[in-house]
C-alpha atoms as a PDB file:
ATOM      1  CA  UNK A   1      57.668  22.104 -38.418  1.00  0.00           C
ATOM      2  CA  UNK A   2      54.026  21.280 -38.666  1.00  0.00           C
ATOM      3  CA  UNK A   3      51.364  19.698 -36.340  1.00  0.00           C
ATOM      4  CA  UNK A   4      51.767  16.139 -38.325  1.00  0.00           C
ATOM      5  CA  UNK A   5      55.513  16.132 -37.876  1.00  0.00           C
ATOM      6  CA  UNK A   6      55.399  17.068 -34.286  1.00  0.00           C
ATOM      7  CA  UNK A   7      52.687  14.438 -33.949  1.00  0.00           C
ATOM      8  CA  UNK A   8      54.939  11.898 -35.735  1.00  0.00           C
ATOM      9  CA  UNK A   9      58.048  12.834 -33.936  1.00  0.00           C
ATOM     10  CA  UNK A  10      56.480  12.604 -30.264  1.00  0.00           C
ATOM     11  CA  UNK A  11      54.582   8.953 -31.295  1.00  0.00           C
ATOM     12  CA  UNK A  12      58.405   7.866 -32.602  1.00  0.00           C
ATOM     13  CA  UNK A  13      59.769   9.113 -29.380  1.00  0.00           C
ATOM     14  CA  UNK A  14      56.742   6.911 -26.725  1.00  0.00           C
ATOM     15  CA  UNK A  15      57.368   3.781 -29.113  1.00  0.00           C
ATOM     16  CA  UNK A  16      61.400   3.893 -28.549  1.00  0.00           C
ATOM     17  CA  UNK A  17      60.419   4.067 -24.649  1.00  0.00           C
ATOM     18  CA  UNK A  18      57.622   0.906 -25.220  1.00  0.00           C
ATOM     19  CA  UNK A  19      60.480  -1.088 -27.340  1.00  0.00           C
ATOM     20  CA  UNK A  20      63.069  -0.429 -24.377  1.00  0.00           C
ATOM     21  CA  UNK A  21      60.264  -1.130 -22.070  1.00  0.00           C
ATOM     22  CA  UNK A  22      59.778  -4.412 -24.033  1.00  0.00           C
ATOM     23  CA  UNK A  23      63.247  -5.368 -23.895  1.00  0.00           C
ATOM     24  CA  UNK A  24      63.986  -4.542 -20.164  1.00  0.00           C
ATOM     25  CA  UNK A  25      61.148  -6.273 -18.615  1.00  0.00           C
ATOM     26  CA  UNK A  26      61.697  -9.696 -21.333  1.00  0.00           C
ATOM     27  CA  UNK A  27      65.290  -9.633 -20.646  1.00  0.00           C
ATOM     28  CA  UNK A  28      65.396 -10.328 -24.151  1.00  0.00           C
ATOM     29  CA  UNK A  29      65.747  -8.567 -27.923  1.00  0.00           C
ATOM     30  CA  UNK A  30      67.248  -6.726 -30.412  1.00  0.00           C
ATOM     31  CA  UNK A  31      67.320  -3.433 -29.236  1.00  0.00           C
ATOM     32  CA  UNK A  32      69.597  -1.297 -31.523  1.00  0.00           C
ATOM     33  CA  UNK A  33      68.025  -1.771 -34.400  1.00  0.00           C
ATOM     34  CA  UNK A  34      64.570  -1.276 -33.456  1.00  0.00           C
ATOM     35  CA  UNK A  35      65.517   2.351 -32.035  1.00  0.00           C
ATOM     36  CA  UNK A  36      67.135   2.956 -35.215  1.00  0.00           C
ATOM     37  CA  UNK A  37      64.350   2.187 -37.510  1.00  0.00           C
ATOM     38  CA  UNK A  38      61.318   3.840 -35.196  1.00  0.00           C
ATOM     39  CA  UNK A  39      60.579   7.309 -37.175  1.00  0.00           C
ATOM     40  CA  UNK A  40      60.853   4.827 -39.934  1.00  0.00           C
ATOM     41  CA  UNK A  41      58.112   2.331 -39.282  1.00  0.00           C
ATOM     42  CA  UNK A  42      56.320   4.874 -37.280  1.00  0.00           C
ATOM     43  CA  UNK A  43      55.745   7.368 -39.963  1.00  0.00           C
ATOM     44  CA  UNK A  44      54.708   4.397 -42.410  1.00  0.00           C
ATOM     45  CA  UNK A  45      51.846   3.108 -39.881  1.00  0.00           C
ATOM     46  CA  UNK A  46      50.522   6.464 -38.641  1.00  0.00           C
ATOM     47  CA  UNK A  47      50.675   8.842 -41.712  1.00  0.00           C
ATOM     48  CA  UNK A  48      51.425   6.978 -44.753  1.00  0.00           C
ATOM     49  CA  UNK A  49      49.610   2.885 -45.263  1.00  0.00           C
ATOM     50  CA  UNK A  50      46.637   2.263 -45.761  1.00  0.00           C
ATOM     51  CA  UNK A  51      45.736  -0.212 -43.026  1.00  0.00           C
ATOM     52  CA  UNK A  52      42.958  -1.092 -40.491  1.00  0.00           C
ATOM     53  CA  UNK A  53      43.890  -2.553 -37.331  1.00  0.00           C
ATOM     54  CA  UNK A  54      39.819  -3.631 -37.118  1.00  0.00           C
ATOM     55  CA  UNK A  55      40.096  -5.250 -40.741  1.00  0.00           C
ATOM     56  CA  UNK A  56      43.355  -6.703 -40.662  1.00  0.00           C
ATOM     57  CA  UNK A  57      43.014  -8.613 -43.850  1.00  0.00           C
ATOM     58  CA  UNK A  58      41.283  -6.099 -46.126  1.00  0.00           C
ATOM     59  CA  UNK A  59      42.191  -7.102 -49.444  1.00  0.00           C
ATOM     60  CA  UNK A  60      43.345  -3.374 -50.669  1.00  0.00           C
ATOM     61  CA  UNK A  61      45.300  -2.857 -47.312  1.00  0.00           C
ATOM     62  CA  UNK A  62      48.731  -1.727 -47.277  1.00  0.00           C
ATOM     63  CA  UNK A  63      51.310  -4.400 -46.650  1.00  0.00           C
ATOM     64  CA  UNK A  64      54.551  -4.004 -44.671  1.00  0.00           C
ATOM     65  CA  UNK A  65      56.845  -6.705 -44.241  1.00  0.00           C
ATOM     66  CA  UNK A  66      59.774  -6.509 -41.472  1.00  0.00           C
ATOM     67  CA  UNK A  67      62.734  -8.010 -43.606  1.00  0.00           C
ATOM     68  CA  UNK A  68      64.672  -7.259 -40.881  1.00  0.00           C
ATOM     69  CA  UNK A  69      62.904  -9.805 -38.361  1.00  0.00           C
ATOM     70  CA  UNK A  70      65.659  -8.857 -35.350  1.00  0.00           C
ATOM     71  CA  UNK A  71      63.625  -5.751 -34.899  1.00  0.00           C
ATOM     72  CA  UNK A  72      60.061  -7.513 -33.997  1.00  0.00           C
ATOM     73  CA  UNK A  73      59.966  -5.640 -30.902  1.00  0.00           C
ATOM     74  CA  UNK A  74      59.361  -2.611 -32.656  1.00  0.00           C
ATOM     75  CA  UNK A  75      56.740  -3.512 -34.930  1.00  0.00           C
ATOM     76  CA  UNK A  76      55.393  -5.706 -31.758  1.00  0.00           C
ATOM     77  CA  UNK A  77      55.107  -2.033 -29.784  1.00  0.00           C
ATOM     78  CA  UNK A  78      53.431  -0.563 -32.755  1.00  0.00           C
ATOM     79  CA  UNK A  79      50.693  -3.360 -33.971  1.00  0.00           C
ATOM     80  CA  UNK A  80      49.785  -3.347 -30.227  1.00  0.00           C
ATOM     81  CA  UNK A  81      49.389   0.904 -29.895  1.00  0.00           C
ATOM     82  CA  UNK A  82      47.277   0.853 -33.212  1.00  0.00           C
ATOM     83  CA  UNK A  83      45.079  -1.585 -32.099  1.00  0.00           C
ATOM     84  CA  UNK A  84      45.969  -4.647 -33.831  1.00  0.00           C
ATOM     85  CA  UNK A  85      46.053  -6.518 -30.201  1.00  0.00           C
ATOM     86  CA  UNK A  86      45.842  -5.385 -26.963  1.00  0.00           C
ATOM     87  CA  UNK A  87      49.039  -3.401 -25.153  1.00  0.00           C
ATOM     88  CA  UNK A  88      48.392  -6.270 -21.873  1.00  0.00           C
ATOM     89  CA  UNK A  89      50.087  -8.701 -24.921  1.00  0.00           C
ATOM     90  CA  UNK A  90      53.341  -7.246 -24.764  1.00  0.00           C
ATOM     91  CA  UNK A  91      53.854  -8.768 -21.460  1.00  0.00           C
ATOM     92  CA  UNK A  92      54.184 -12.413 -22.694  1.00  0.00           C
ATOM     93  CA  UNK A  93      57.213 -11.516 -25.280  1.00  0.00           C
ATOM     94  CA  UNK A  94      59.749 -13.993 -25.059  1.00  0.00           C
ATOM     95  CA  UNK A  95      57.551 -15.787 -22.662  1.00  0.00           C
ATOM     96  CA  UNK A  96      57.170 -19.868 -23.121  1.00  0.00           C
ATOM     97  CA  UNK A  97      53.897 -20.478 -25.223  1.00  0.00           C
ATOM     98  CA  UNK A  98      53.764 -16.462 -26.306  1.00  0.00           C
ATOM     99  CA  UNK A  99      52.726 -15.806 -30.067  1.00  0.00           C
ATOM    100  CA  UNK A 100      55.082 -12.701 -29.409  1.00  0.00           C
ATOM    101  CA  UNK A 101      58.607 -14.484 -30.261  1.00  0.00           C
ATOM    102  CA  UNK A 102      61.869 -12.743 -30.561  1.00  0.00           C
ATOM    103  CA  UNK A 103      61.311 -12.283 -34.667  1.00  0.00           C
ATOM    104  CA  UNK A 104      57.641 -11.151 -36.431  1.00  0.00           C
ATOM    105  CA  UNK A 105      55.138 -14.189 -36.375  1.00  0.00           C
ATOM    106  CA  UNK A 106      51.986 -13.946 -38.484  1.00  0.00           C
ATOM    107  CA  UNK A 107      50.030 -15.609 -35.178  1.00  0.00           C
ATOM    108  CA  UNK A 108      49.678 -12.344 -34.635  1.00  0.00           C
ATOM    109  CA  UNK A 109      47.133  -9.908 -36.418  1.00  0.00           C
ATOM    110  CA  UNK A 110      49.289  -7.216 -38.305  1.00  0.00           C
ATOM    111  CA  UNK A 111      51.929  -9.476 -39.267  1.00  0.00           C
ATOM    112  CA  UNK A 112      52.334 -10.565 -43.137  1.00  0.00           C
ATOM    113  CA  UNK A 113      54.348 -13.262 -43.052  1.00  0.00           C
ATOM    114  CA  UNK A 114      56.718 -14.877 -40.929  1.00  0.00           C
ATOM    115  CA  UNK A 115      60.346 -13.592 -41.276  1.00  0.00           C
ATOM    116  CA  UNK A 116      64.087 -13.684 -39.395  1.00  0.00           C
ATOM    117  CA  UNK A 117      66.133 -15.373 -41.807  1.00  0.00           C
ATOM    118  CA  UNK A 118      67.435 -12.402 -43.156  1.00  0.00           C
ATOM    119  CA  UNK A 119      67.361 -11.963 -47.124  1.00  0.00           C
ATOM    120  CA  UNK A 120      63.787 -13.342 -47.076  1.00  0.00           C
ATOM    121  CA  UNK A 121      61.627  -9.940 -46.556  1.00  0.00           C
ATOM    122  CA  UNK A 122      61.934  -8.390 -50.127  1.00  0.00           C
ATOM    123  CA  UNK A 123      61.687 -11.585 -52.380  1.00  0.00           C
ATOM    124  CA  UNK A 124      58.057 -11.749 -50.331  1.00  0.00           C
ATOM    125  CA  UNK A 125      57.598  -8.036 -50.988  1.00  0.00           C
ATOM    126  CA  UNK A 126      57.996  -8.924 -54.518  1.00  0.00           C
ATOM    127  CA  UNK A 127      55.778 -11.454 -54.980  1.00  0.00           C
ATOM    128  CA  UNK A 128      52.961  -9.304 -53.009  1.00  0.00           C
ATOM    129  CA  UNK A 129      53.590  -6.486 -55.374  1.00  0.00           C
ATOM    130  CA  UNK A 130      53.511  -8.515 -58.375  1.00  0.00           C
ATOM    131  CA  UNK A 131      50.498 -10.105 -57.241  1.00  0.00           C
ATOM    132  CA  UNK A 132      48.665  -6.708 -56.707  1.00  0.00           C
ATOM    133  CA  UNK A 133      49.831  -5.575 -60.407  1.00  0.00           C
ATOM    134  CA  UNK A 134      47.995  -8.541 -61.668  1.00  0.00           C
ATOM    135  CA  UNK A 135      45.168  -8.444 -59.993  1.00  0.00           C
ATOM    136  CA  UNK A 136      44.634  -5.081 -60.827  1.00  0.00           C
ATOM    137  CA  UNK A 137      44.688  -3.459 -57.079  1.00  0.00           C
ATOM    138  CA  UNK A 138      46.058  -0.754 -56.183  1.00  0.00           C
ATOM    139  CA  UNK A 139      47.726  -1.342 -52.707  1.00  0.00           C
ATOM    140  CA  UNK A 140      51.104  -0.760 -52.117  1.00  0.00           C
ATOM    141  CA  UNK A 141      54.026  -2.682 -50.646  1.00  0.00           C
ATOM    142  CA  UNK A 142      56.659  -1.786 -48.130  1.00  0.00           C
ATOM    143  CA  UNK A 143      59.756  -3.536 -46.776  1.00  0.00           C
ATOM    144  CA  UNK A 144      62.724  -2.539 -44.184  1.00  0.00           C
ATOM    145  CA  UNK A 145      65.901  -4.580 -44.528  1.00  0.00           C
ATOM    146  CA  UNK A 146      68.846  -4.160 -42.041  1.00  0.00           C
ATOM    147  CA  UNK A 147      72.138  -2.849 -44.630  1.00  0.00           C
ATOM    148  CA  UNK A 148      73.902  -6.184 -42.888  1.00  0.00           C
ATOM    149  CA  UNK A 149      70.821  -8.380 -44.315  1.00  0.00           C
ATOM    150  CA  UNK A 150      72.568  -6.992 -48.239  1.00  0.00           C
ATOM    151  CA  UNK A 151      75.034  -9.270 -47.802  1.00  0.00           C
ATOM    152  CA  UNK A 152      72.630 -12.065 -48.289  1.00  0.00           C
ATOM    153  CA  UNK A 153      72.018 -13.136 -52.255  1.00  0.00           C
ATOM    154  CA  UNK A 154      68.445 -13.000 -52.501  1.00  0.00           C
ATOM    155  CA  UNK A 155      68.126  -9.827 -51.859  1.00  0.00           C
ATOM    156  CA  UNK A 156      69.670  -9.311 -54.910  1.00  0.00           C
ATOM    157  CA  UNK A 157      67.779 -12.318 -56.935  1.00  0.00           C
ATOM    158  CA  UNK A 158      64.952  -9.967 -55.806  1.00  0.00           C
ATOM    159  CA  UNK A 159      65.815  -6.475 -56.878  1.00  0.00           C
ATOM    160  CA  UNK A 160      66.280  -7.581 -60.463  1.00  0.00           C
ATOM    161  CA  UNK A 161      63.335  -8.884 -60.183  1.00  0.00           C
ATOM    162  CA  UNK A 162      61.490  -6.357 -58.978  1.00  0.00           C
ATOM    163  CA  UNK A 163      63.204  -3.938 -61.469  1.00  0.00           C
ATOM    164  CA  UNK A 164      62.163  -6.156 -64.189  1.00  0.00           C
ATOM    165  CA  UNK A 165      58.657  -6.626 -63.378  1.00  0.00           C
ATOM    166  CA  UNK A 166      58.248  -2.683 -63.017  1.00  0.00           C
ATOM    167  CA  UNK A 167      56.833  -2.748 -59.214  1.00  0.00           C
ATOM    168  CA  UNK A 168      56.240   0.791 -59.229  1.00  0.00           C
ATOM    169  CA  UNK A 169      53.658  -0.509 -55.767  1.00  0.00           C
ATOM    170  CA  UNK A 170      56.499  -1.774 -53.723  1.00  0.00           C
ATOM    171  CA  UNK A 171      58.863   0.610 -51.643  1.00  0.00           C
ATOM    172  CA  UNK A 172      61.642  -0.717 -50.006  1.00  0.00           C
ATOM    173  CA  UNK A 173      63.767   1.203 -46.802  1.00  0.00           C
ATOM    174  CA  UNK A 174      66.974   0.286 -46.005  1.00  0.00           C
ATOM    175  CA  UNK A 175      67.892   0.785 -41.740  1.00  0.00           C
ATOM    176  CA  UNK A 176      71.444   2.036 -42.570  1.00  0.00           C
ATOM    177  CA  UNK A 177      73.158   2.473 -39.486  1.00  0.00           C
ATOM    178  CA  UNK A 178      75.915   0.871 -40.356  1.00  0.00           C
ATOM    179  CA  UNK A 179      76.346  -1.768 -38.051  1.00  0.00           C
ATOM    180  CA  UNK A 180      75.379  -4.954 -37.986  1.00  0.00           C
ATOM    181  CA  UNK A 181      75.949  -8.150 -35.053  1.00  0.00           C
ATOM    182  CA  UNK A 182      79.606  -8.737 -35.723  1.00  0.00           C
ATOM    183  CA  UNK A 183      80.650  -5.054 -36.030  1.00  0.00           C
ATOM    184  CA  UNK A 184      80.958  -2.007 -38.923  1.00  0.00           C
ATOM    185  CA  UNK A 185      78.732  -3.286 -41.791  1.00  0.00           C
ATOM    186  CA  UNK A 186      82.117  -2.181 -43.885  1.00  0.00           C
ATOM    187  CA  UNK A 187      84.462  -4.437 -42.704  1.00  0.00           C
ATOM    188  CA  UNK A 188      82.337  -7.456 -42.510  1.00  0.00           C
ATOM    189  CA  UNK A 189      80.871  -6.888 -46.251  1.00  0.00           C
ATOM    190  CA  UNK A 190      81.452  -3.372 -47.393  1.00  0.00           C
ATOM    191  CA  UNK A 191      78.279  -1.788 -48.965  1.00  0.00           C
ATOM    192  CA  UNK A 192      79.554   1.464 -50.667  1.00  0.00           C
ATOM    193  CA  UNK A 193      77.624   3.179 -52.856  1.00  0.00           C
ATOM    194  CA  UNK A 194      74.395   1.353 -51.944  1.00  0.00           C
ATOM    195  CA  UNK A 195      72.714   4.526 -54.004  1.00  0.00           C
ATOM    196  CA  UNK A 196      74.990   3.425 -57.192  1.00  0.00           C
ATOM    197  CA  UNK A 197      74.219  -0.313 -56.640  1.00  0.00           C
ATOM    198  CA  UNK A 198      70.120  -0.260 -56.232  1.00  0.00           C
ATOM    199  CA  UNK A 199      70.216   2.590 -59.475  1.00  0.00           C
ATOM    200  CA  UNK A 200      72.349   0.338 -61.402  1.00  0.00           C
ATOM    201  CA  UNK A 201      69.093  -2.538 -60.824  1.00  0.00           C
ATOM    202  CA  UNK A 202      67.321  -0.533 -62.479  1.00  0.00           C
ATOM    203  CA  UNK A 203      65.029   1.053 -58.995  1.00  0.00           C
ATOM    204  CA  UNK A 204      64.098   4.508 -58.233  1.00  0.00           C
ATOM    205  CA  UNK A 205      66.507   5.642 -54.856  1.00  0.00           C
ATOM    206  CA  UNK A 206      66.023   8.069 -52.998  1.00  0.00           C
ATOM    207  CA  UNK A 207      68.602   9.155 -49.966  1.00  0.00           C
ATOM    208  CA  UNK A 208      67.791  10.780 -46.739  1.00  0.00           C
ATOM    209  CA  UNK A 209      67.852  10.981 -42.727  1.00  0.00           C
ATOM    210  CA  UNK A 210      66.406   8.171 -41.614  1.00  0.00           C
ATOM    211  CA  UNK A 211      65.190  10.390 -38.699  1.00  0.00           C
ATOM    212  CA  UNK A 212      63.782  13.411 -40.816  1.00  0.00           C
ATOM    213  CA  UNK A 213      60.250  12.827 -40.481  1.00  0.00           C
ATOM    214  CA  UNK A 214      59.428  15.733 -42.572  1.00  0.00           C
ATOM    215  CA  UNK A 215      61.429  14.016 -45.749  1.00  0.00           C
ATOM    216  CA  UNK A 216      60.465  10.367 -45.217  1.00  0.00           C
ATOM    217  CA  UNK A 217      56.815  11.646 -45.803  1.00  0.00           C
ATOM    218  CA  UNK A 218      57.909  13.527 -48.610  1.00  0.00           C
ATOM    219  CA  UNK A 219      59.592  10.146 -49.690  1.00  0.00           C
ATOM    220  CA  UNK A 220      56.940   7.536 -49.142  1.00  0.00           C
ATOM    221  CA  UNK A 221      54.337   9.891 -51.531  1.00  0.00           C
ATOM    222  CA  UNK A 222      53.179   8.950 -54.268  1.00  0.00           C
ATOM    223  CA  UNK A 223      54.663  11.857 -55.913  1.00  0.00           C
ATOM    224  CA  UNK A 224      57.880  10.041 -55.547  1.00  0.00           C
ATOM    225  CA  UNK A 225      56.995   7.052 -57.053  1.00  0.00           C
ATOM    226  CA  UNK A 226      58.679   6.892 -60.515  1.00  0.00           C
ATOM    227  CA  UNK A 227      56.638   4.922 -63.293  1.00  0.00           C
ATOM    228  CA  UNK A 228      57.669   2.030 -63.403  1.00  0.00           C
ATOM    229  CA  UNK A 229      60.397   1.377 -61.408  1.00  0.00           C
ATOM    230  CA  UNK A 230      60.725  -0.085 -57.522  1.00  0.00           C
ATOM    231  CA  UNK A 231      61.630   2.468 -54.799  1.00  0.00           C
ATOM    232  CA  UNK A 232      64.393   1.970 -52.623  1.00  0.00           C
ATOM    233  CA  UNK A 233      65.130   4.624 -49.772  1.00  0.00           C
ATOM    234  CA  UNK A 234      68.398   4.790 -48.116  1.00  0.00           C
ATOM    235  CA  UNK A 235      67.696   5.919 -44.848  1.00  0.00           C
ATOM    236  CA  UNK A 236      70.854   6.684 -43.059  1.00  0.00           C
ATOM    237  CA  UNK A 237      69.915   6.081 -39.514  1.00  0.00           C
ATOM    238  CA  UNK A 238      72.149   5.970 -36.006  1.00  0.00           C
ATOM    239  CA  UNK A 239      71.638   2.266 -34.286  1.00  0.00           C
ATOM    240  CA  UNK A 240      70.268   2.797 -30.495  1.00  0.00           C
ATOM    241  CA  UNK A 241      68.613   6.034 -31.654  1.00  0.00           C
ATOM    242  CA  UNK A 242      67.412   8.120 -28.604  1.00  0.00           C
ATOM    243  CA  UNK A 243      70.104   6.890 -25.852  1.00  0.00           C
ATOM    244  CA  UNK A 244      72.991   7.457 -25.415  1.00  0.00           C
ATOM    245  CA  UNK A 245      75.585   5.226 -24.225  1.00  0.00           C
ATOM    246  CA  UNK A 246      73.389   2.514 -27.311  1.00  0.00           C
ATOM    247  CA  UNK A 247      73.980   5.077 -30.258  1.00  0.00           C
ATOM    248  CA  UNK A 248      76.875   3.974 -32.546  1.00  0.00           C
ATOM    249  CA  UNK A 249      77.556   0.904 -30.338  1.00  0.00           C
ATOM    250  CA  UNK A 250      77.577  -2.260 -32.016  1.00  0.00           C
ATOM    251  CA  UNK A 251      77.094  -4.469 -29.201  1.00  0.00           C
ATOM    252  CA  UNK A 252      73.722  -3.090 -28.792  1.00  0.00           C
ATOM    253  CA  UNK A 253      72.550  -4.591 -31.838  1.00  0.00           C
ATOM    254  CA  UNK A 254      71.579  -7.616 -29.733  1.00  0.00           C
ATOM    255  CA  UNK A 255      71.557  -6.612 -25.640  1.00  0.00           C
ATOM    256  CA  UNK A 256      69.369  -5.915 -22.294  1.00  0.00           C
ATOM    257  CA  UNK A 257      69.896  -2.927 -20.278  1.00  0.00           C
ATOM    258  CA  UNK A 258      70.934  -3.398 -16.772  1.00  0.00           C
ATOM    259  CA  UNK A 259      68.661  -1.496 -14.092  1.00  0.00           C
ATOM    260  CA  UNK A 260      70.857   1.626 -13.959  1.00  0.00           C
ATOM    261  CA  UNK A 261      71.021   1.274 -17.661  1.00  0.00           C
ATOM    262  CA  UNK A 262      67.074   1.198 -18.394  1.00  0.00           C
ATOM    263  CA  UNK A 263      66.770   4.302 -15.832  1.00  0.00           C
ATOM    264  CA  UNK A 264      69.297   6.555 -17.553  1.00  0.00           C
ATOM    265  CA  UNK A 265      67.507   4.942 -21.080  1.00  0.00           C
ATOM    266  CA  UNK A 266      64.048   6.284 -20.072  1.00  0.00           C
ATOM    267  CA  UNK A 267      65.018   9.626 -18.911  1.00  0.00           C
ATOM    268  CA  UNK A 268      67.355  10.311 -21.944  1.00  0.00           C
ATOM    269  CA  UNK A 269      63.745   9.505 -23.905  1.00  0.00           C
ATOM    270  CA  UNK A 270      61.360  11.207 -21.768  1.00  0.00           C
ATOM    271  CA  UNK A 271      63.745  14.522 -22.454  1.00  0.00           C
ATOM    272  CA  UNK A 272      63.884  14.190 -26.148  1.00  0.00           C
END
């Protein structure tokens, strides 16, 4: 494994403990998903986009847009460890008056746009990738939906659009963990075969371990980008990643760790 992995793996592992953090001391937030979708979002903002916490709205920055708004505490945590605002911040989430609500809010420097109502994210990440292609820049475009957000139409009003516009700039992650609020993504819509579905719309999908840091580099490149064609990467992910008694557990989609809870969370994350 090399240095940049390692790097990647132990920055995934301090923002899990910062998002539980988050969520303990709020008593507040969707904690599940967050954990599920950090070597995700982590490896996009420390390795991959082009961004600049000190130039926030450079023109030929990287955008990344949180379809799946639930898990705000975890791009919260990051923004605030790049720089985007300071870490002191975090304290107000949740808090009366606080910029930091319980889904992303572009109050905040880092965030693109305001989402939470799910479905919303990629027709957004659409329109930003369309708009680069006509402009002529050269910035790309990422998105991370939840697999229970597919059940919502315009996600799929915006995948044939993005197909048919040939957004070869705009990459889009699904958190599949396979679990949503209600219970097992497959009995409240079944999903099966996402890969079939997103190829028949005409994008380029790629399918891998949503915790393999090491092939989520190799599949945010832009050697594989396919001309073209959107990417979508199915990222097959366990929900309450990094503890124990949260992994696989559907009620922790939404859910705030007792005291004995949060101690037995931390030390399971400290050992990883």
């Amino acid at each position: 494994m090399n240095n940049l992995v390692l790097e990647l793996n132990e920055k995934a592992r301090e923002i899990r403990k910062d998002v539980v953090n988050l969520v303990y001391s709020a008593k507040a937030g969707h904690v599940g998903g967050s954990l599920s979708s950090a070597d995700i979002v982590t490896t996009l903002y420390y390795s991959v986009m082009n961004v600049n916490p000190k130039d926030p709205k450079n023109e030929d920055r990287d955008r990344f847009i949180m379809s799946k708004g639930h898990a705000a505490e975890l791009l919260y945590c990051v923004l605030a460890d790049k720089g985007y605002f300071s870490k002191e911040k975090l304290e107000s989430y949740s808090k009366f008056g606080s910029t930091l609500i319980g889904h992303p809010n572009n109050k905040n420097a880092g965030v693109e746009i305001n989402t939470g109502a799910l479905g919303h994210g990629l027709s957004a990440s659409v329109g930003m990738a369309l708009g680069a292609k006509r402009d002529e820049k050269d910035y790309r475009v990422f998105t991370l939906l939840g697999d229970g957000e597919l059940a919502e139409g315009s996600v799929w009003e915006a995948a044939m659009a993005a197909a048919h516009y040939k957004l070869d700039n705009l990459t889009a992650i699904i958190d599949r963990n396979g679990l949503q609020i209600s219970g097992s993504t497959e009995d409240v819509m079944a999903l099966n075969s996402l890969e079939d579905k997103w190829r028949s719309f005409g994008w380029n999908v790629i399918v891998l371990n949503g915790h393999d840091i090491e092939a989520l580099l190799k599949a945010f490149s832009k050697d594989s980008i396919q001309k073209d064609k959107p990417t979508m990467i199915i990222a097959n992910t366990v929900k309450g990643k990094g503890v124990s008694y949260m992994e696989n557990v559907a009620k922790w989609h939404h859910g705030v760790p007792t005291e004995e809870e949060y101690k037995i969370a931390m030390k399971e994350l400290n050992s990883l």
